[in-house]
N, C-alpha and C. Protein backbone atom coordinates (compact mmCIF):
# COMPACT_ATOMS: atom_id res chain seq x y z
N UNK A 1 -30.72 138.19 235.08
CA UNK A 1 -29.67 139.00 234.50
C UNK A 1 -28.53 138.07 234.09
N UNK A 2 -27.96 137.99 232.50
CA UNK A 2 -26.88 137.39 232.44
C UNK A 2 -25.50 137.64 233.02
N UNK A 3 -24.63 136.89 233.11
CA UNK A 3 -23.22 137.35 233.28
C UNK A 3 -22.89 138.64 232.69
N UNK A 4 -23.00 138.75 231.38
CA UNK A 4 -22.98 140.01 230.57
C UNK A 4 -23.45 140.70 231.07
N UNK A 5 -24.63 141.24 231.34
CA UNK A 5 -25.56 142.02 231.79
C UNK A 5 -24.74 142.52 233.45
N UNK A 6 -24.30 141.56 233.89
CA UNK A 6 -24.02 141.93 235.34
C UNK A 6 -23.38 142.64 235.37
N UNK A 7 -21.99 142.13 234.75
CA UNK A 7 -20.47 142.89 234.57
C UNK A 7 -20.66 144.09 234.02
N UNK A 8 -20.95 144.05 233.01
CA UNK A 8 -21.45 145.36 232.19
C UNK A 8 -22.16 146.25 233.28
N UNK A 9 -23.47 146.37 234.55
CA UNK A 9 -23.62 146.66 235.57
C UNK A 9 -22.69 147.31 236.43
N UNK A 10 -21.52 146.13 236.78
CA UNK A 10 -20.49 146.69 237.57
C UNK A 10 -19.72 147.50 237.10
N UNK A 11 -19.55 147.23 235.93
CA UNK A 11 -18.34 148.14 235.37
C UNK A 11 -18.49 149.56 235.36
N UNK A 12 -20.37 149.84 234.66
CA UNK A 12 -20.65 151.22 234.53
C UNK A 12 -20.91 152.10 236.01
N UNK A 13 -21.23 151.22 236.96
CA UNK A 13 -21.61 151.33 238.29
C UNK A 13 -20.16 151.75 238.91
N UNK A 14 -19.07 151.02 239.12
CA UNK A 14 -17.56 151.43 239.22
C UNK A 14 -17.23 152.87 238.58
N UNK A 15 -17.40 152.56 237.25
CA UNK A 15 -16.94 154.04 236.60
C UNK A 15 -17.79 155.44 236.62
N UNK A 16 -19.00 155.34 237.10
CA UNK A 16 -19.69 156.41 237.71
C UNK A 16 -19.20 157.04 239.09
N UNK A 17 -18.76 155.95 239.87
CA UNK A 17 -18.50 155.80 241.17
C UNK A 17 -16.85 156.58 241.19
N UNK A 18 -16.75 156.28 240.59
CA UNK A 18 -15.03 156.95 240.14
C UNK A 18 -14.86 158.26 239.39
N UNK A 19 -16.20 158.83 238.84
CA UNK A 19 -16.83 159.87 238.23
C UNK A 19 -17.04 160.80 239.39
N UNK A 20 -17.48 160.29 240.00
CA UNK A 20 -18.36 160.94 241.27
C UNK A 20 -16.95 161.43 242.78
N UNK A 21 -16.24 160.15 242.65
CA UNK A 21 -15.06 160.69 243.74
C UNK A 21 -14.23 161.43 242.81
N UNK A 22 -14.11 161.73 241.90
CA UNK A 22 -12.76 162.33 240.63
C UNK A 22 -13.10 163.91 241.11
N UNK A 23 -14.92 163.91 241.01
CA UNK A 23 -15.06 165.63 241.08
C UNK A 23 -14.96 166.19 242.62
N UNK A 24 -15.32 164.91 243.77
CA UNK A 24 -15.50 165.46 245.19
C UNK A 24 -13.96 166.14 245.68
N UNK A 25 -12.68 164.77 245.33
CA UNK A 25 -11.94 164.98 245.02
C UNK A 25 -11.06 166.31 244.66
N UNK A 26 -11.89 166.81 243.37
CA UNK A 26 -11.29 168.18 243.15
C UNK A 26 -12.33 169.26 243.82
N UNK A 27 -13.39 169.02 244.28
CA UNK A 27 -14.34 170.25 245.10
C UNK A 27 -12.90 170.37 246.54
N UNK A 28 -12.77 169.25 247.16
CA UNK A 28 -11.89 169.03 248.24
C UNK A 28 -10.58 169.99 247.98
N UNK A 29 -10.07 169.73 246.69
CA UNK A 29 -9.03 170.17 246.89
C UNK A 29 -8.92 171.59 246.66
N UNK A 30 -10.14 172.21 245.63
CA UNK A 30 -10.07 173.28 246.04
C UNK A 30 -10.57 174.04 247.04
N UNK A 31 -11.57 173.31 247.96
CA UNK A 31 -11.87 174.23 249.32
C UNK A 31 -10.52 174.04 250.41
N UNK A 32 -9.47 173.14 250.28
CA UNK A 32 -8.46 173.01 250.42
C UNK A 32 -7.37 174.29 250.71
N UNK A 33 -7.77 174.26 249.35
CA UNK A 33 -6.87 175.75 248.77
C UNK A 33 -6.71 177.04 249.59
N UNK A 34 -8.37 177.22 249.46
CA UNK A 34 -8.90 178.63 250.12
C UNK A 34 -9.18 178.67 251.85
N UNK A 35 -8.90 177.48 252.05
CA UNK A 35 -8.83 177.74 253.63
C UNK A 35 -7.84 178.08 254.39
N UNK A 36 -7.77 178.97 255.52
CA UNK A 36 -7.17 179.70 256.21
C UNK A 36 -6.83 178.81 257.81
N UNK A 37 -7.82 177.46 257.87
CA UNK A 37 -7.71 177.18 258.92
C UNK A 37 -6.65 176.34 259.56
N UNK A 38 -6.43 176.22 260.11
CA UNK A 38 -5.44 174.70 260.64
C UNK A 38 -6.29 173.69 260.70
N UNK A 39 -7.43 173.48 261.46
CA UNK A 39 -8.55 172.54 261.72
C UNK A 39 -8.73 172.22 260.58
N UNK A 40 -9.36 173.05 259.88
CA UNK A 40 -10.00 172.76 258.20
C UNK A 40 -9.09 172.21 257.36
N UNK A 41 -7.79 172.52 257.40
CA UNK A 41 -7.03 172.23 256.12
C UNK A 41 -6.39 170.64 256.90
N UNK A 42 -6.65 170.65 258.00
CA UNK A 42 -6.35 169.13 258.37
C UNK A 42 -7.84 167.91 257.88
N UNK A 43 -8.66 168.31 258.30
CA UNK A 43 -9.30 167.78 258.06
C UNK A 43 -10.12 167.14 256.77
N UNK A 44 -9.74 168.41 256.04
CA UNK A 44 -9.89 168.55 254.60
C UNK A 44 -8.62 167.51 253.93
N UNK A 45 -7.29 167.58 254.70
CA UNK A 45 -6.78 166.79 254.21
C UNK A 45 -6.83 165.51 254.81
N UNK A 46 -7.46 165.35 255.39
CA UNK A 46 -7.68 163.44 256.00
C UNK A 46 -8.40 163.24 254.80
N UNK A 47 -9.58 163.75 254.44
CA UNK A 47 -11.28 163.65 254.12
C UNK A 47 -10.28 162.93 252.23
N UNK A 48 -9.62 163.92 252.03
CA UNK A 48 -8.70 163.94 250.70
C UNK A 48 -7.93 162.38 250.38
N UNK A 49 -7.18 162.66 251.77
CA UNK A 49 -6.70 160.93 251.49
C UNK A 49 -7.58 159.52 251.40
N UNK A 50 -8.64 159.50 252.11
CA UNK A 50 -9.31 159.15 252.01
C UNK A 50 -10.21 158.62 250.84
N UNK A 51 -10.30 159.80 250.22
CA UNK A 51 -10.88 159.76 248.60
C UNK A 51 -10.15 159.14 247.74
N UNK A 52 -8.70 160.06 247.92
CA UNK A 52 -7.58 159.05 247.17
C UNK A 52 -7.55 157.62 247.14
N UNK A 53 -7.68 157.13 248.10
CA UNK A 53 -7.91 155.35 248.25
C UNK A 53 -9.48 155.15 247.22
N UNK A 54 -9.59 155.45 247.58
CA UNK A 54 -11.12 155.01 247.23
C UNK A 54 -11.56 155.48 245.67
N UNK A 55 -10.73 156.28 245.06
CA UNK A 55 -10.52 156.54 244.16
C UNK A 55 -9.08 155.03 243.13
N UNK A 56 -8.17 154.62 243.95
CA UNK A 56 -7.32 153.91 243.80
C UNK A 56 -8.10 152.79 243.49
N UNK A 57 -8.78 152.59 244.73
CA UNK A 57 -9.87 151.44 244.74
C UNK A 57 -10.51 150.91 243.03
N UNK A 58 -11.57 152.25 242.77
CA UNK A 58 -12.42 152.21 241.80
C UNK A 58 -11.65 151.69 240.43
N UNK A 59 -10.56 152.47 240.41
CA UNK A 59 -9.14 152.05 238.98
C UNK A 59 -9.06 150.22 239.38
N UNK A 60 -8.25 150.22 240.64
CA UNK A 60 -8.36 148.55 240.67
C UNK A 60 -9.73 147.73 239.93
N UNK A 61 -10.72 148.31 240.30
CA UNK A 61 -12.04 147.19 239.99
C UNK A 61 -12.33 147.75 238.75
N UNK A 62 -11.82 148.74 237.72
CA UNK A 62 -12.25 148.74 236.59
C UNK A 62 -11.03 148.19 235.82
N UNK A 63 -9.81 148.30 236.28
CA UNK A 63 -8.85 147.64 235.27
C UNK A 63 -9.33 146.10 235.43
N UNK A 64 -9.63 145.64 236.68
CA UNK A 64 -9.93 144.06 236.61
C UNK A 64 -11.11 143.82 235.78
N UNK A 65 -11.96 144.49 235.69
CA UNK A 65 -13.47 144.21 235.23
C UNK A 65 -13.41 144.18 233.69
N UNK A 66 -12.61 145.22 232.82
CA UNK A 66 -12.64 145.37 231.73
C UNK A 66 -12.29 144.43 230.87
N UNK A 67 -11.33 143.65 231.17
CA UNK A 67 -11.55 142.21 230.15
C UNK A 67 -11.99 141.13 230.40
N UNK A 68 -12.61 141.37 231.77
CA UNK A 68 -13.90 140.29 231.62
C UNK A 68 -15.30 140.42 230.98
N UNK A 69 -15.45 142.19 230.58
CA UNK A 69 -16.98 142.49 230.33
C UNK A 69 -16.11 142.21 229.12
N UNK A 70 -14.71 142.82 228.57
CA UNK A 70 -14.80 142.27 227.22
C UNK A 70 -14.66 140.86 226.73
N UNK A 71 -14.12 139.78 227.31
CA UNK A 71 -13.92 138.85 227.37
C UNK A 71 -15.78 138.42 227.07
N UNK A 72 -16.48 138.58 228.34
CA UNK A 72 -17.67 137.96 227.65
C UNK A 72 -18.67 138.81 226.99
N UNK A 73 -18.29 139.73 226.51
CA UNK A 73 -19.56 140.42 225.54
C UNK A 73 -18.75 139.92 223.89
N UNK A 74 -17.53 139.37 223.77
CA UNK A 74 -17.27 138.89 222.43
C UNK A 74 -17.90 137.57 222.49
């Protein structure tokens, strides 16, 4: 696999990955919504912050990645 090939890999692999926490994310926040519990809506909100990072995360490694896949696919 070239360099190209790799990055290009990570990048789409990152931005799926950031696809994938964007919607859990909003499933979370709306079972969030509709809960009545104390337990649940705590936990629901740990589970939330949580995502948030990791969502923060995914932005970090695609803003870094993107002008290197563009950098070497020119």
């Amino acid at each position: 696999m070239s360099k190209i090939e790799c990055a290009a890999s990570i990048f789409a692999s990152a931005s799926l990955h950031l696809d994938v926490v964007d919607e859990f994310i909003a499933i979370t926040q709306s079972k969030l919504v509709g809960s009545t519990s104390d337990f649940t809506r705590d936990s629901l909100t740990d589970l939330l912050a949580g995502l948030t990072e990791q969502r923060e995360t995914y932005r970090s490694v695609l803003a870094a990645a993107e002008p290197v896949v563009t950098a070497l696919a020119a």
